[in-house]
Protein backbone atom coordinates (compact mmCIF):
# COMPACT_ATOMS: atom_id res chain seq x y z
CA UNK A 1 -110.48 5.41 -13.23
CA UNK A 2 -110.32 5.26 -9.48
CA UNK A 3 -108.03 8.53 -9.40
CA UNK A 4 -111.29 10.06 -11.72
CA UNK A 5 -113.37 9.19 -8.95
CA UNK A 6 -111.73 10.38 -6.24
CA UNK A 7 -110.90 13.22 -7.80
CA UNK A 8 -114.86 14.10 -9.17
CA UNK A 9 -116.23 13.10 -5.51
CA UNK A 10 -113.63 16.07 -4.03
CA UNK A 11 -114.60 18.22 -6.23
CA UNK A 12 -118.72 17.79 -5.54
CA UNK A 13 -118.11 17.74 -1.94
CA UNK A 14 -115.96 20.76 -1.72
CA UNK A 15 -118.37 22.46 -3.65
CA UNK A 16 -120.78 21.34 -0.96
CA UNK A 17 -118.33 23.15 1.66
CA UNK A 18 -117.05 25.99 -0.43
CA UNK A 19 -120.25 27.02 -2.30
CA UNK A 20 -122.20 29.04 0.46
CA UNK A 21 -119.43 30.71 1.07
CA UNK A 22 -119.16 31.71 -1.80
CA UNK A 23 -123.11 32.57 -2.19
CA UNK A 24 -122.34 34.75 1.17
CA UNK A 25 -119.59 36.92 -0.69
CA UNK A 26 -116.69 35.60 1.50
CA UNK A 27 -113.40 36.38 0.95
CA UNK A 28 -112.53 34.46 -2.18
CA UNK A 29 -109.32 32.80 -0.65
CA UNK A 30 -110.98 31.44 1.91
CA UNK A 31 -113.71 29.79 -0.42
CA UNK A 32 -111.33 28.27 -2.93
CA UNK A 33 -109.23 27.45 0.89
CA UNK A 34 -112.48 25.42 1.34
CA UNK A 35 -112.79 23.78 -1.72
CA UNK A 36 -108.70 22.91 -2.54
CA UNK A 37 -108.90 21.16 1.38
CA UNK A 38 -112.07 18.96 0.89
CA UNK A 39 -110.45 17.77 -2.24
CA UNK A 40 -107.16 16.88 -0.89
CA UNK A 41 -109.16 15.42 2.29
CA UNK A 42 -111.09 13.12 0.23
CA UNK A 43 -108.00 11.81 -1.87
CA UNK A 44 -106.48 11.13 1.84
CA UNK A 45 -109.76 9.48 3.03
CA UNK A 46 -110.06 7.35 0.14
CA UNK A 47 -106.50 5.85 0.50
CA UNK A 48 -106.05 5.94 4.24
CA UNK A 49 -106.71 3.77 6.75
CA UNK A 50 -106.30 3.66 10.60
CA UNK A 51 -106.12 0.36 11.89
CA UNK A 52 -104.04 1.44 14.93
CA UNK A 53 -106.81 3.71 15.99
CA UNK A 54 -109.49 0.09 15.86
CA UNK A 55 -112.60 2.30 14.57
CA UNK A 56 -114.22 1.64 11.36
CA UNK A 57 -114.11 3.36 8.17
CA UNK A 58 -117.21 5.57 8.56
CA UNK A 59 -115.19 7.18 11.82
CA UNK A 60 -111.94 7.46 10.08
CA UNK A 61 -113.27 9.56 7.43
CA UNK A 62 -114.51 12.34 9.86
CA UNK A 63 -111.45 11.65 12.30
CA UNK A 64 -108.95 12.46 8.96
CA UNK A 65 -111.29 15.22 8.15
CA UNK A 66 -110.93 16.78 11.40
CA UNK A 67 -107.51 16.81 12.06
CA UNK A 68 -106.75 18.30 8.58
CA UNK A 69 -109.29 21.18 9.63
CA UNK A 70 -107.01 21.82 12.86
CA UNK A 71 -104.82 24.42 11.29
CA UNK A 72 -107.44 25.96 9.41
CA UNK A 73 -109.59 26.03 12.70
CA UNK A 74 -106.69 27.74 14.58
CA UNK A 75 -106.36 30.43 12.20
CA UNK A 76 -110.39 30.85 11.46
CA UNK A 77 -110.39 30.97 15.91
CA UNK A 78 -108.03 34.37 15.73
CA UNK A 79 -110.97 36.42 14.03
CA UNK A 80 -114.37 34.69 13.73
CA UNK A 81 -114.83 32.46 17.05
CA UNK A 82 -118.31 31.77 15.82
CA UNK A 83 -117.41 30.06 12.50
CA UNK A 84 -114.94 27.05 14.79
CA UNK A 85 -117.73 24.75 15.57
CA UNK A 86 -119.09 24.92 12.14
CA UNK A 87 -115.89 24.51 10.18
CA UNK A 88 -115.73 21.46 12.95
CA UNK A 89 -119.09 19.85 12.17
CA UNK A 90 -118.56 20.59 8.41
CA UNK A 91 -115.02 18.70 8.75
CA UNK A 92 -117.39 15.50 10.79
CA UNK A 93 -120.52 15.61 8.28
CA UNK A 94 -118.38 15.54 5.30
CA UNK A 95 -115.70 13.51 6.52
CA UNK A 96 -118.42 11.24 7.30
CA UNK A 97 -119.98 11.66 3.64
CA UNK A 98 -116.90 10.98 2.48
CA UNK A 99 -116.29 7.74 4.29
CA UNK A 100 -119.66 6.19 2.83
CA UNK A 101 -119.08 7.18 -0.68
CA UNK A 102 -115.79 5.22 -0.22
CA UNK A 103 -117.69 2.25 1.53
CA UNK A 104 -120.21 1.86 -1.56
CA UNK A 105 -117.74 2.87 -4.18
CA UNK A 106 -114.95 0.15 -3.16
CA UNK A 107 -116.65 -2.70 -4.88
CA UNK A 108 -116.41 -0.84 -8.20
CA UNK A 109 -112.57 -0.77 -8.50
CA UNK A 110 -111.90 -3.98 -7.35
């Protein structure tokens, strides 16, 4: 049931990422590139930890989420400078999203 869950929350919130992009006609790789990495970052956020780093769980989710935007940040930075900083506070917000929804949720699979 937990994998359900982690799964259903990746898929809402990389529909939240992926879903004005697709609304703004992007190319469709990119959009579905948006969706496929919000999923995988949420199963990582929900099973990760980073005790060596000392910061709570709401900052590990947007730390995680922004270092597995890095590649796709260096690419995006070759053609569209503009779109960096919001692909970067997309990667926070949600990460940060993400973290909560794991913070509330825990109790339930315990």
């Amino acid at each position: 049931m937990e994998l359900v869950f982690t799964i259903f929350v990746g898929v809402v919130i990389g529909a939240v990422d992926a879903l004005p992009m697709f609304l703004k006609k992007m190319d469709k790789a990119n959009c579905w590139s948006a969706f496929v990495q919000y999923v995988v970052v949420t199963f990582i956020i929900f099973n990760t930890k980073l005790p060596q780093l000392n910061v709570n769980d709401f900052l590990a989710g947007s730390i995680v989420s922004v270092l597995m935007a890095l590649p796709m940040v260096v690419m995006i930075a070759k053609n569209e400078k503009k779109a960096v900083p919001i692909v970067l506070v997309n990667a926070v917000v949600l990460g940060l999203i993400i973290a909560v929804i794991k913070h509330f949720s825990s109790s339930w699979f315990v």
